[in-house]
Protein backbone atom coordinates (compact mmCIF):
# COMPACT_ATOMS: atom_id res chain seq x y z
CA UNK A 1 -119.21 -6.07 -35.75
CA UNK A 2 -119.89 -7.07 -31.84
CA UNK A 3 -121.11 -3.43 -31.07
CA UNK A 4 -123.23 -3.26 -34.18
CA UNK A 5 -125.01 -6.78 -33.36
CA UNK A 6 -125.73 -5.85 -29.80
CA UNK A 7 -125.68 -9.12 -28.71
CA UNK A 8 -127.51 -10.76 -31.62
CA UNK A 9 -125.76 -13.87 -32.89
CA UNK A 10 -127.58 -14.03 -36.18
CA UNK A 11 -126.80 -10.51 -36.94
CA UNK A 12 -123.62 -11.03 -35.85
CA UNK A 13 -122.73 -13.32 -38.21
CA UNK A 14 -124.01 -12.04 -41.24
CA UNK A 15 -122.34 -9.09 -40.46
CA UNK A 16 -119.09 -11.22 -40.40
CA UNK A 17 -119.56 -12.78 -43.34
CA UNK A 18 -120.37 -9.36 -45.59
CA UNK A 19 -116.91 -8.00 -44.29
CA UNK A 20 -115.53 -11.28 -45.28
CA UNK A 21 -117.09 -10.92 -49.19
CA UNK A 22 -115.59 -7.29 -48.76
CA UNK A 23 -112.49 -8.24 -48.10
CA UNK A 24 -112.37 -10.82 -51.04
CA UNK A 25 -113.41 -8.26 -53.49
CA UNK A 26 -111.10 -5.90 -51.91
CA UNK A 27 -108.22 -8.58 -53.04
CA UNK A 28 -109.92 -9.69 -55.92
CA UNK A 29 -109.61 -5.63 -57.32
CA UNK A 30 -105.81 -5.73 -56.11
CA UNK A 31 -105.23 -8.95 -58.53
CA UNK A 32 -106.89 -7.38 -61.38
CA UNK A 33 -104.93 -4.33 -61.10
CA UNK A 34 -101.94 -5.89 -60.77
CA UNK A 35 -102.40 -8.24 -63.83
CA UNK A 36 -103.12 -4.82 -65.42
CA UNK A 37 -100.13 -3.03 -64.91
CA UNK A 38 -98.01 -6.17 -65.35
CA UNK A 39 -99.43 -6.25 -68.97
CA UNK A 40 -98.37 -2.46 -69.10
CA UNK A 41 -94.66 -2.69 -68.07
CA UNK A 42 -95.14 -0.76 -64.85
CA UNK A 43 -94.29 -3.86 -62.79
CA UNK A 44 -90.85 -4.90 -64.23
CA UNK A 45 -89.68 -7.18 -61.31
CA UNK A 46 -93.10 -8.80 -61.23
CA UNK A 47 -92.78 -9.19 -65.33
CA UNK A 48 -89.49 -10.90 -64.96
CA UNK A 49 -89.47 -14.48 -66.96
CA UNK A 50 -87.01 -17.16 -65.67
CA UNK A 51 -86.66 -20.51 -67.77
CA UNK A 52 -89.60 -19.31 -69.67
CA UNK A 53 -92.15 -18.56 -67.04
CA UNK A 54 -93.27 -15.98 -65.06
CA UNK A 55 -91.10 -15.02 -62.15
CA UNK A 56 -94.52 -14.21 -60.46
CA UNK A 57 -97.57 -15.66 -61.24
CA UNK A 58 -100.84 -13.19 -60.23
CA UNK A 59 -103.64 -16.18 -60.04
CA UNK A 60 -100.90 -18.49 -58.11
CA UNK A 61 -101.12 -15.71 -54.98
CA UNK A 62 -102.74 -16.70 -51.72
CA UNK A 63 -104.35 -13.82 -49.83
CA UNK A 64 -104.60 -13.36 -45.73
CA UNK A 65 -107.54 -11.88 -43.19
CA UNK A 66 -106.41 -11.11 -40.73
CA UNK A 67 -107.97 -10.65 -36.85
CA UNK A 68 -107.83 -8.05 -34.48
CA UNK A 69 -109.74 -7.75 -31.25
CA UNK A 70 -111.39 -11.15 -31.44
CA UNK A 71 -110.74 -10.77 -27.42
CA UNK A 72 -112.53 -8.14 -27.37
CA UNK A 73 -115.49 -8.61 -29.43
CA UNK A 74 -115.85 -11.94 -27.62
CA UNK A 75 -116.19 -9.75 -24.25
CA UNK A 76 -118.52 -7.10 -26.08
CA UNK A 77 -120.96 -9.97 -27.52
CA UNK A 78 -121.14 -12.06 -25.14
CA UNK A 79 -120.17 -9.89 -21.59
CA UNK A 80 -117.71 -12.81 -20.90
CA UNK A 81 -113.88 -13.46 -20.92
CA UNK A 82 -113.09 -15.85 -23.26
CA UNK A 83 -110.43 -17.21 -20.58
CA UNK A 84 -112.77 -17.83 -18.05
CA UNK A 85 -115.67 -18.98 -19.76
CA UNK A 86 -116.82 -21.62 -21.88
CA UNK A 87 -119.30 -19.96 -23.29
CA UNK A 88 -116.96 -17.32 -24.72
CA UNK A 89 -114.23 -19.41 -25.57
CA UNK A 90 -116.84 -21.46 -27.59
CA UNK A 91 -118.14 -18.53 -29.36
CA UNK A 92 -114.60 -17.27 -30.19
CA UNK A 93 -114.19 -20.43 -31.90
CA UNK A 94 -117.36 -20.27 -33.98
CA UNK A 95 -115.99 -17.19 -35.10
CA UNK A 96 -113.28 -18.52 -36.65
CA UNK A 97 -115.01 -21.79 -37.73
CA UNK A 98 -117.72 -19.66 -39.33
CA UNK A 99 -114.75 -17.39 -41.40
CA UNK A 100 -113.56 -20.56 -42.59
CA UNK A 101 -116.89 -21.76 -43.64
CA UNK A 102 -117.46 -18.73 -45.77
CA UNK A 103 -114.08 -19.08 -47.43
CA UNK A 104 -114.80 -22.41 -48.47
CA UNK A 105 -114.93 -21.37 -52.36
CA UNK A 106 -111.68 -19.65 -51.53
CA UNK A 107 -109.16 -22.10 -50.87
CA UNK A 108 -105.91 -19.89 -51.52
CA UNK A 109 -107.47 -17.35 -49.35
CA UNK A 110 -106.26 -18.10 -45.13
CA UNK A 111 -106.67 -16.42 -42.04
CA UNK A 112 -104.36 -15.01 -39.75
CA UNK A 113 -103.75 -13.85 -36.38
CA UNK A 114 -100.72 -11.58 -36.74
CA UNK A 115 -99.50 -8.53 -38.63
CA UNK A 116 -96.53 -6.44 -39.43
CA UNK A 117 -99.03 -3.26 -39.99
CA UNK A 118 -101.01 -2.70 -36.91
CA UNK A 119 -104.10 -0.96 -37.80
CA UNK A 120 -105.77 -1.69 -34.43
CA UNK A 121 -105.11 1.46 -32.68
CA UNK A 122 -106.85 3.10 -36.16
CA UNK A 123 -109.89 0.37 -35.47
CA UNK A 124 -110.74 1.45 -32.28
CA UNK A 125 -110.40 5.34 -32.67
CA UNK A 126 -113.12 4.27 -35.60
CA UNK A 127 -115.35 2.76 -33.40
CA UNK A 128 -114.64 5.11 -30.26
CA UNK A 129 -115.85 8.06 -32.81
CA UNK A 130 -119.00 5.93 -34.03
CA UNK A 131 -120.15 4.24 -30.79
CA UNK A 132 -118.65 5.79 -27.88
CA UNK A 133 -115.00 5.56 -26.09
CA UNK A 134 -117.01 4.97 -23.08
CA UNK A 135 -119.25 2.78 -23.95
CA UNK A 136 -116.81 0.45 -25.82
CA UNK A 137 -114.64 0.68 -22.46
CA UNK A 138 -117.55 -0.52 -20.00
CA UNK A 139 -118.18 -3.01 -22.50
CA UNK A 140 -114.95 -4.50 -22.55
CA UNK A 141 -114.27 -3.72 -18.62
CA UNK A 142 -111.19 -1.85 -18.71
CA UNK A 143 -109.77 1.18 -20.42
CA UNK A 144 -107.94 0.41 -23.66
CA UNK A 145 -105.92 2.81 -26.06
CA UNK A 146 -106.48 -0.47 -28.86
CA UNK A 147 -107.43 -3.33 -29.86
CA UNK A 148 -105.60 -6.74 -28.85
CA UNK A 149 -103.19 -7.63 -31.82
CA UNK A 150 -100.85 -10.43 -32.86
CA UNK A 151 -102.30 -12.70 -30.28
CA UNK A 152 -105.80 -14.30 -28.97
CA UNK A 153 -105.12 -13.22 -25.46
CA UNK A 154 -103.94 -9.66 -24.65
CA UNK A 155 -100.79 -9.74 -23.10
CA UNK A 156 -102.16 -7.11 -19.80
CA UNK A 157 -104.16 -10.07 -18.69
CA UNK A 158 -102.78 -12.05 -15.79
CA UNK A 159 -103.17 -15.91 -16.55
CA UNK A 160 -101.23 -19.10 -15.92
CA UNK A 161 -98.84 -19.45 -19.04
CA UNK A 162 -99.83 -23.12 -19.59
CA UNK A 163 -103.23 -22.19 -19.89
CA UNK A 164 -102.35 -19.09 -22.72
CA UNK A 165 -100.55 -21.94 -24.22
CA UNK A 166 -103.66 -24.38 -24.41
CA UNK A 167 -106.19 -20.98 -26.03
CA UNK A 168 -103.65 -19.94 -28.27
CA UNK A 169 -103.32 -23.41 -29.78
CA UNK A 170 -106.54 -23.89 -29.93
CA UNK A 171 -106.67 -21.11 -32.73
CA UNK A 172 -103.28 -21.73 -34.25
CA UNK A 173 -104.89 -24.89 -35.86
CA UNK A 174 -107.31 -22.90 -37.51
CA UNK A 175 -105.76 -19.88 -38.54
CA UNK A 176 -103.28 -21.25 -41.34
CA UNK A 177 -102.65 -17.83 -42.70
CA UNK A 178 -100.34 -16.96 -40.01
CA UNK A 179 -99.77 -17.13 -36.03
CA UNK A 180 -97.05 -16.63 -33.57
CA UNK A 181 -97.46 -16.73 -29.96
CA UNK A 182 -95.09 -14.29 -27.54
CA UNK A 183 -94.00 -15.24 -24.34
CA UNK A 184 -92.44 -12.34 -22.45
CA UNK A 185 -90.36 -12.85 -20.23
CA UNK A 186 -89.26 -10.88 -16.83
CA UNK A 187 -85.95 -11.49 -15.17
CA UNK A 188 -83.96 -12.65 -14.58
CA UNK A 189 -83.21 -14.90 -17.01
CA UNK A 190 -83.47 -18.68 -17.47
CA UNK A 191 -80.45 -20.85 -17.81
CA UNK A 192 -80.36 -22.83 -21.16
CA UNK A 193 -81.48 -25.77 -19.76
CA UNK A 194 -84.39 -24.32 -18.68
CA UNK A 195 -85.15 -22.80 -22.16
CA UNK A 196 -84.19 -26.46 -23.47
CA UNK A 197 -86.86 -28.11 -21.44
CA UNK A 198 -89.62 -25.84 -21.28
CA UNK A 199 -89.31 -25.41 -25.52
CA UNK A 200 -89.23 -29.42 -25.59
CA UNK A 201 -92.57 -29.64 -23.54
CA UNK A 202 -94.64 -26.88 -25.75
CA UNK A 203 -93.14 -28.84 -28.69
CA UNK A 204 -93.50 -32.37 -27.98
CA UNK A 205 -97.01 -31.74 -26.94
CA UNK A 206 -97.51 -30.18 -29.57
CA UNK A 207 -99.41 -27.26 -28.03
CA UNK A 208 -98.48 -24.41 -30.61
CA UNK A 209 -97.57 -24.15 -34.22
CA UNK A 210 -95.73 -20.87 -33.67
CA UNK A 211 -94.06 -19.05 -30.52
CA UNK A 212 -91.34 -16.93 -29.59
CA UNK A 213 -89.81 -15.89 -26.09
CA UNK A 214 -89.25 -11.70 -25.83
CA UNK A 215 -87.69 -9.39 -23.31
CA UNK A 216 -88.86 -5.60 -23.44
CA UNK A 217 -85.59 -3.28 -23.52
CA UNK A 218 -84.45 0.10 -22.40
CA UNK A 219 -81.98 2.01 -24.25
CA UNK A 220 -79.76 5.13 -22.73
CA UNK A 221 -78.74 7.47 -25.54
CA UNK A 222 -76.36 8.99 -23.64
CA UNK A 223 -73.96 6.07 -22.32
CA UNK A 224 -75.41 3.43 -24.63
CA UNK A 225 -76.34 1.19 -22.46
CA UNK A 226 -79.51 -1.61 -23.18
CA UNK A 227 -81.11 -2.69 -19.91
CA UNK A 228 -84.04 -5.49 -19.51
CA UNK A 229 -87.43 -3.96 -18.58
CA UNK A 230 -88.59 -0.77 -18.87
CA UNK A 231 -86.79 1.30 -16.80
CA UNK A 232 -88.33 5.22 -15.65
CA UNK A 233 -84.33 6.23 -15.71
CA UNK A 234 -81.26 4.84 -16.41
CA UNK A 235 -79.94 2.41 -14.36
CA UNK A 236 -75.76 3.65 -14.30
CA UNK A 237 -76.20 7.66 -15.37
CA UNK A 238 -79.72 7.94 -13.37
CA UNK A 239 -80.82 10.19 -16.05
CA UNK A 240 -84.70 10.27 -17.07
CA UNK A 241 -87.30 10.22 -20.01
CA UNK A 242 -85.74 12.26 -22.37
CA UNK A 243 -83.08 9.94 -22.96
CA UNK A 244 -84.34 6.61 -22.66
CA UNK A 245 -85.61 4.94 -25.64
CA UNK A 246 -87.87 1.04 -25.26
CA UNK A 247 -87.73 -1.45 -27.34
CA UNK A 248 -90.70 -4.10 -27.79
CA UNK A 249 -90.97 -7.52 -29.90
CA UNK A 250 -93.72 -7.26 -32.86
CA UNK A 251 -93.65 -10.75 -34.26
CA UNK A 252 -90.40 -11.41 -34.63
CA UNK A 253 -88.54 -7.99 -34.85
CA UNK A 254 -87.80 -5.29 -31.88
CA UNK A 255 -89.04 -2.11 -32.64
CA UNK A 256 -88.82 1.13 -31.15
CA UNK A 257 -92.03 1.95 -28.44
CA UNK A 258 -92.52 4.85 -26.12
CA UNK A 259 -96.30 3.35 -25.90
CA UNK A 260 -96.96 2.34 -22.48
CA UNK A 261 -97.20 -1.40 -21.34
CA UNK A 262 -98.86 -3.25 -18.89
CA UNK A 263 -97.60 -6.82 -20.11
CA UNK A 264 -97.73 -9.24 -17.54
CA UNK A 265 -94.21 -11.45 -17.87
CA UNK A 266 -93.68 -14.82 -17.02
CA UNK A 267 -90.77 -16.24 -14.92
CA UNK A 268 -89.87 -19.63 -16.10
């Protein structure tokens, strides 16, 4: 949307809001179709009845849109960073705020930040192809293999953590369809108390509806052993690449990526 408007915020906009419409239909169809093939049998589970009722009911379903790159269409539309500029940050916002306004009529539909799929690599590829892996790069400022995902701020960005705190809140509030901020983490490794107090401040201030703490991992398949950090070979056989496999939190769950990382970690 942010390379098609070229800067335009009208355009811009109404672009947003026909993807919006698209994506209701695109749910809307899903319902129908389900409802369908519930009447047809070919859903059993979903045609269960317990104490009379349906086990699922099609029309009592919420629905989710979900985000990705808002951090970087803030930086294409604009030319700012949405960390370091008002201006940015406020337009960020007015995405959001203006999403919300078009789902007004929609009330079980939300939006949300994260995702188990992640589709953004996929995104950008699409756009790369369309508009130009180049130009979408000096756009941005900095060569990318995707779009940011799962959070507001990409996690290669070097910033105080009290101030990714105070952004990402400022869209948790907003997007009630989902969020969950990371904080990784580099060694070594807080006491408890630590973890006690610094969890009590983010919660009695109420900065973030949603947040988890993550380490990356290494893992030797040849003497089994799992190492913090992403290590180039393994720390007690010294052997390289070809056995090494690294582990990285999405949401909530570690999964298996050989994807290279520039995270910036914070040291509590």
């Amino acid at each position: 949307i942010a390379l098609e408007s070229r800067g335009d915020d009208l355009l811009f906009f109404s672009k947003l809001e026909e993807n919006i419409k698209l994506s209701i239909d695109a749910m809307n169809y899903g319902k129908e179709k389900i409802k369908e093939r519930v009447s047809r049998g070919a859903l059993p589970f979903l045609s269960l009845e317990v104490d009379d009722e349906n086990y699922y009911c099609v029309d009592c379903g919420y629905g989710r849109i979900g985000f990705i790159g808002l951090f970087e269409a803030t930086k294409i539309h604009t030319n700012k960073d949405l960390y370091q500029e008002k201006e940015a940050l406020t337009f960020s916002k007015k995405i959001i705020e203006k999403s919300l306004e078009f789902l007004k009529d929609y009330p079980k539909i939300k939006i949300t930040e994260i995702s188990s799929e992640d589709p953004s690599r996929r995104l950008f590829i699409a756009d790369g192809i369309r508009y130009g892996f180049r130009t979408i790069e000096e756009r941005i400022g900095k060569k990318i293999s995707k779009y940011s995902l799962n959070t507001i701020l990409p996690y290669d960005i070097s910033i105080p953590l009290n101030r990714r705190i105070e952004i990402e809140g400022m869209f948790h509030k907003k997007m009630l369809g989902g969020h969950c901020l990371n904080i990784p983490l580099i060694e070594p490794i807080p006491p408890k108390d630590v973890f006690y107090r610094y969890i009590k401040e983010i919660i009695c201030n109420n900065k973030v509806a949603a947040f988890t703490f993550s380490f990356d991992f290494t893992y030797c398949r040849k003497c089994g052993i799992l190492m913090h950090g992403r290590h180039e070979r393994c720390d007690y056989c010294g052997r390289a690449l070809t056995v090494l496999e690294y582990y990285s939190k999405n949401l909530n769950t570690y999964v298996a990526s050989n994807e290279k990382r520039n995270v910036k970690g914070y040291l509590l």
